[in-house]
C-alpha atoms as a PDB file:
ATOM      1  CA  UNK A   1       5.786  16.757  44.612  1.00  0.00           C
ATOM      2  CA  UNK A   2       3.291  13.749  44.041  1.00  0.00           C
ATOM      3  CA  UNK A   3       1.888  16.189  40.985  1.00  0.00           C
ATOM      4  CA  UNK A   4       5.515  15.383  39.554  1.00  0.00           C
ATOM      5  CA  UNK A   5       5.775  11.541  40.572  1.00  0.00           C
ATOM      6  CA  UNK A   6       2.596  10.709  38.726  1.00  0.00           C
ATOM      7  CA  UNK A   7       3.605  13.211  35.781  1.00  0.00           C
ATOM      8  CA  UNK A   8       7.090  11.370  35.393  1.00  0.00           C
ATOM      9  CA  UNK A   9       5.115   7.765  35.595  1.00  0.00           C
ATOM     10  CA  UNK A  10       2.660   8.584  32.908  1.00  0.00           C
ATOM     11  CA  UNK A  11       5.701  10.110  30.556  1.00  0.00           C
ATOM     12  CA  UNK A  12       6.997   6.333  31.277  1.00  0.00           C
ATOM     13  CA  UNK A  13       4.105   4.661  30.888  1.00  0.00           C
ATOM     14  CA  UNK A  14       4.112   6.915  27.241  1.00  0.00           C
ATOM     15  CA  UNK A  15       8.014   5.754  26.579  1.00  0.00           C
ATOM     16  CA  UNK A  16       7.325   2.034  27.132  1.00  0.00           C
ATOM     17  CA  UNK A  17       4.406   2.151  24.883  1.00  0.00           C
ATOM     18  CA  UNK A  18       6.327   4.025  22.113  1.00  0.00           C
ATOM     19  CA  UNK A  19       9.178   1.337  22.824  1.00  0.00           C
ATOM     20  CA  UNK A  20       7.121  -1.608  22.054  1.00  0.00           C
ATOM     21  CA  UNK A  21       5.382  -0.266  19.036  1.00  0.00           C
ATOM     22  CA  UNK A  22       9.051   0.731  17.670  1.00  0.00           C
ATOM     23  CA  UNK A  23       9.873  -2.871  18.800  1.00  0.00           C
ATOM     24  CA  UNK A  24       6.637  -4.618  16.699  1.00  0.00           C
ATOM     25  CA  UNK A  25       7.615  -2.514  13.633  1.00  0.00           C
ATOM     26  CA  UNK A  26      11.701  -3.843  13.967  1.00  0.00           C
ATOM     27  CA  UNK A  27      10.125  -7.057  14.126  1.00  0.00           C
ATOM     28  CA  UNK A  28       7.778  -6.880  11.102  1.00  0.00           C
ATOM     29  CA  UNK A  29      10.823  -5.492   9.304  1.00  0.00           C
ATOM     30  CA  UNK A  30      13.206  -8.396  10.330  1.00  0.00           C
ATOM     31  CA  UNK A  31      10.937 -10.727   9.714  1.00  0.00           C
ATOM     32  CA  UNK A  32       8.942  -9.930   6.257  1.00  0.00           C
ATOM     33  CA  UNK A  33      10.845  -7.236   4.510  1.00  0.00           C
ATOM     34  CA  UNK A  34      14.312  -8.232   4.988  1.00  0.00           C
ATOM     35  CA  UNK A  35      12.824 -11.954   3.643  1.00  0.00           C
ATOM     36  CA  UNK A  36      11.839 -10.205  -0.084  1.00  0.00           C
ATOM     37  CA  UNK A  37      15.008  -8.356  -0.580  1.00  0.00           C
ATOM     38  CA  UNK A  38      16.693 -11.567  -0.035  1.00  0.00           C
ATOM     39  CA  UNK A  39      14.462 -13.471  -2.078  1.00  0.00           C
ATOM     40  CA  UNK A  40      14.834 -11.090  -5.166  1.00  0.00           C
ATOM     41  CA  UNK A  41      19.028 -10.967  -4.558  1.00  0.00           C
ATOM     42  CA  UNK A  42      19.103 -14.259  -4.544  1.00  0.00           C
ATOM     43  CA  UNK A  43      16.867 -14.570  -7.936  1.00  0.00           C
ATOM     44  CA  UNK A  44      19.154 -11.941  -9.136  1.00  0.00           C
ATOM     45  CA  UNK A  45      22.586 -13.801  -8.105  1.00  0.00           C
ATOM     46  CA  UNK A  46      21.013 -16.932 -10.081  1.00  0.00           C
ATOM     47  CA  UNK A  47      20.612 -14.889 -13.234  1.00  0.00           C
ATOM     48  CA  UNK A  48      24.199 -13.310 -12.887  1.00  0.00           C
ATOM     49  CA  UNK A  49      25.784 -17.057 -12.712  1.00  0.00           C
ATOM     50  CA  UNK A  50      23.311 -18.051 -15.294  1.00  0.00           C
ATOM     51  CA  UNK A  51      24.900 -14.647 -17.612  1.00  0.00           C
ATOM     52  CA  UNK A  52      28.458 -15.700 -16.348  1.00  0.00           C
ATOM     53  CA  UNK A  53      28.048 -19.365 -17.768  1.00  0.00           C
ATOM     54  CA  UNK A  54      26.991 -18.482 -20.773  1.00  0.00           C
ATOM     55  CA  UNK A  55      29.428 -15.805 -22.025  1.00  0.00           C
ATOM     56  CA  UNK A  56      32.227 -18.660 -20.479  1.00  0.00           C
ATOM     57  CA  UNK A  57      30.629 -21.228 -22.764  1.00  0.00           C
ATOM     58  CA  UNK A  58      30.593 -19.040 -25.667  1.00  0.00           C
ATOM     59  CA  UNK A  59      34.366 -17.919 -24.818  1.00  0.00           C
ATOM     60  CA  UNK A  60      35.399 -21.656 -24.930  1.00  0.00           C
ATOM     61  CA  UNK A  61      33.521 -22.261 -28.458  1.00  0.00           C
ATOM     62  CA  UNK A  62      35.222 -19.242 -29.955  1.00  0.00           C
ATOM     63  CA  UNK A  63      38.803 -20.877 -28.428  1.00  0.00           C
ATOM     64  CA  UNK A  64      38.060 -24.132 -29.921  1.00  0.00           C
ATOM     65  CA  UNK A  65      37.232 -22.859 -33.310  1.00  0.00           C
ATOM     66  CA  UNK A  66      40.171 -20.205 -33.230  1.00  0.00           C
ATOM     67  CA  UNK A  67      42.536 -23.593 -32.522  1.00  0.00           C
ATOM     68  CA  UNK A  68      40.698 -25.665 -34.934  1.00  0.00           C
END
């Protein structure tokens, strides 16, 4: 009986362990890698406006010149 109390508190003392490791890694995750995929989607939302301006510019010149 005590053989199985002290197995079942080591397999927790294991679990909690594993728990906080999982927990350091979720937190290295949140914190660095989730930063650079929103740096490079926001670097890549700037470029799409950028695109979007420019074909709407070069729509408007083609609109004045067709009225012109």
């Amino acid at each position: 009986m005590a053989d199985d109390i002290s197995k079942y508190d080591l397999e927790i003392t294991e679990l909690k362990s594993e728990i906080k490791i999982l927990s350091e890694r979720i937190s290295t995750i949140k914190d660095n890698h989730l930063k650079h995929i929103e740096d490079k989607i926001n670097g890549i939302t700037k470029i799409m406006y950028t695109i979007g301006f420019m074909v709407l510019g070069q729509l408007l010149w083609v609109i004045t010149r067709a009225l012109m």
